[in-house]
Protein backbone atom coordinates (compact mmCIF):
# COMPACT_ATOMS: atom_id res chain seq x y z
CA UNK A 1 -8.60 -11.87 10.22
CA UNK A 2 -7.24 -14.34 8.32
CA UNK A 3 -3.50 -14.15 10.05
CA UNK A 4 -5.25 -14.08 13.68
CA UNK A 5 -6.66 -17.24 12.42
CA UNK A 6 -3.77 -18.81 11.31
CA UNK A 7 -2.07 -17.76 14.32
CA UNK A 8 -4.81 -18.72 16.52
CA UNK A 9 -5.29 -22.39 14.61
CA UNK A 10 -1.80 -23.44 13.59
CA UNK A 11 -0.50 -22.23 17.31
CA UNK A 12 3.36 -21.68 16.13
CA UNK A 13 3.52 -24.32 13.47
CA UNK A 14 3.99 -21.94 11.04
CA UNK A 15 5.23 -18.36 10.56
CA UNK A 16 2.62 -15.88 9.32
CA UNK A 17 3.30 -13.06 7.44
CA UNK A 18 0.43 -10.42 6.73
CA UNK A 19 0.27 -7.30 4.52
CA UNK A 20 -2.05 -5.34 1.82
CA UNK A 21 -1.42 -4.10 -1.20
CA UNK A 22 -3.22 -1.14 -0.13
CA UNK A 23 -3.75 -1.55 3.36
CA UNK A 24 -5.26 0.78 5.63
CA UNK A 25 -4.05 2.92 8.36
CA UNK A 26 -5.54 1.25 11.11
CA UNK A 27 -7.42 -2.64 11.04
CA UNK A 28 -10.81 -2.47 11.25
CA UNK A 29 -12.82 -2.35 14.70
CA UNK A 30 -15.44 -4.43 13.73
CA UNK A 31 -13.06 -7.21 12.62
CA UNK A 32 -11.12 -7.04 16.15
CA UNK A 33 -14.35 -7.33 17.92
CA UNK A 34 -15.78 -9.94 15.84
CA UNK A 35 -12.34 -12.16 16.09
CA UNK A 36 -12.50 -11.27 19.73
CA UNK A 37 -16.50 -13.22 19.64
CA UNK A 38 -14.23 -16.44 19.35
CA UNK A 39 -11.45 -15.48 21.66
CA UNK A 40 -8.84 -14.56 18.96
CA UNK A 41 -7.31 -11.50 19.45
CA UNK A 42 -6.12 -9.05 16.78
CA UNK A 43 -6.30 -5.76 18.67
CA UNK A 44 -2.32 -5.16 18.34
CA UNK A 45 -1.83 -6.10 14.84
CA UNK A 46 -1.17 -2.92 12.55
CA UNK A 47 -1.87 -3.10 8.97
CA UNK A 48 1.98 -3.47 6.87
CA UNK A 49 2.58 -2.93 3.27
CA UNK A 50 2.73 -5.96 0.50
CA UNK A 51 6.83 -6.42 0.33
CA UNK A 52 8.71 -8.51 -2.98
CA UNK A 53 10.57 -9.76 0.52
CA UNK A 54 7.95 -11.26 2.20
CA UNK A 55 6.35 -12.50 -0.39
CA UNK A 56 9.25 -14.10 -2.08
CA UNK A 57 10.58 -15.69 1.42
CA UNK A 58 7.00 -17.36 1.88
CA UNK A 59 5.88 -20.83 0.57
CA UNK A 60 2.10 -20.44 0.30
CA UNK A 61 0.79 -16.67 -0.51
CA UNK A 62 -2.94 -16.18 -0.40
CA UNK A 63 -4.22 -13.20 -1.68
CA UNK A 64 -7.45 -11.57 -1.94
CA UNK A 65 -7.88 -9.31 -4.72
CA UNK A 66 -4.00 -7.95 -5.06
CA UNK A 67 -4.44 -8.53 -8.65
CA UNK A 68 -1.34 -7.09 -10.49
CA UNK A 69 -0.27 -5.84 -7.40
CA UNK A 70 1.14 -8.85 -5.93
CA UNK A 71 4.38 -10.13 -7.27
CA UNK A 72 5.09 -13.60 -8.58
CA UNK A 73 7.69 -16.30 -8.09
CA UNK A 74 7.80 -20.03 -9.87
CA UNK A 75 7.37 -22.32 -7.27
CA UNK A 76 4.90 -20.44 -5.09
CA UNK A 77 2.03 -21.38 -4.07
CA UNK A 78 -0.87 -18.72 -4.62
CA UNK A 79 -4.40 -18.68 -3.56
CA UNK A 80 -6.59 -16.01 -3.92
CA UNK A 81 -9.76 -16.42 -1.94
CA UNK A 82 -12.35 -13.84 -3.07
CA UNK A 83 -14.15 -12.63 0.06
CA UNK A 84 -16.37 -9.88 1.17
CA UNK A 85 -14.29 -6.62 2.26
CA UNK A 86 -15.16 -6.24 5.39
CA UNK A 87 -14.97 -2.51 5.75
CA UNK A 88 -17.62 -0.28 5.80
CA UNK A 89 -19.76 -3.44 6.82
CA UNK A 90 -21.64 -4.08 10.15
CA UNK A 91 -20.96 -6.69 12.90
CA UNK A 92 -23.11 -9.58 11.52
CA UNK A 93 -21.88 -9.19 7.61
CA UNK A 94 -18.80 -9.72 9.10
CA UNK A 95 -18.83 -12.24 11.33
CA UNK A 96 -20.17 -14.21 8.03
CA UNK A 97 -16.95 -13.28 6.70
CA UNK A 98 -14.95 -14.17 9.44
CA UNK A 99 -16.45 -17.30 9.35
CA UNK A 100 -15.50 -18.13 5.50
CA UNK A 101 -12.00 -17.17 6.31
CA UNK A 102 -12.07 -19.40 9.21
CA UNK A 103 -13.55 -22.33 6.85
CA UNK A 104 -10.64 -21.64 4.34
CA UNK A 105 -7.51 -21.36 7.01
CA UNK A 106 -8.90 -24.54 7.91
CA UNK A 107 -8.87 -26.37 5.16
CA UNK A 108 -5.33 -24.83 3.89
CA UNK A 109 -4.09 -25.69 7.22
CA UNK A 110 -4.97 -29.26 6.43
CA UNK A 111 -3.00 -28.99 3.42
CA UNK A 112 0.13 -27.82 4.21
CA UNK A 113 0.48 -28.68 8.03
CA UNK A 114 1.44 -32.69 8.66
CA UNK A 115 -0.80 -34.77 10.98
């Protein structure tokens, strides 16, 4: 949710990478339909494994809950925003989360995007 945000918010002022340190085979339906409740579409993204690559290539990594499984570089910025998983959970737990994540692309977009 939080890359369809970016994507959806930031509308190719920056490039997005997304991956899990232990992401699952497929993203979860009730995310896609709850991004599709605000016309952001994440039907065709497919869940990708963490890389050292993509995470060393990247300015700002946010995480949420990689612990020890997400590498570190000096000079990176790192955020880890804890957040409900929404998996397992019903439509209206997780169009709270959705929401959050919304709140904090926002606000990060703010930070790092000029004007």
């Amino acid at each position: 949710m939080a890359a369809g945000w970016l994507a959806h918010l930031a509308a190719g002022r920056i490039e997005i990478r997304s991956a899990g340190s232990q992401p699952a085979d497929q993203v979860n339906p009730v995310a896609v339909q709850a991004m599709a409740e605000v016309g952001v579409d994440i039907a065709a993204a497919r869940p990708k494994v963490l890389s050292v690559d993509a995470v060393e290539a990247s300015d700002v990594v946010v995480t949420m809950g990689c612990g020890d499984a997400c590498p570190i570089f000096p000079g990176k910025r790192y955020e880890d925003w804890k957040l409900d998983d929404p998996a397992g959970q019903g439509i209206d737990a997780v169009r709270v989360i959705r929401d959050a994540i919304r709140s904090r692309v926002e606000k990060l977009l703010n930070e790092v995007l000029p004007g």
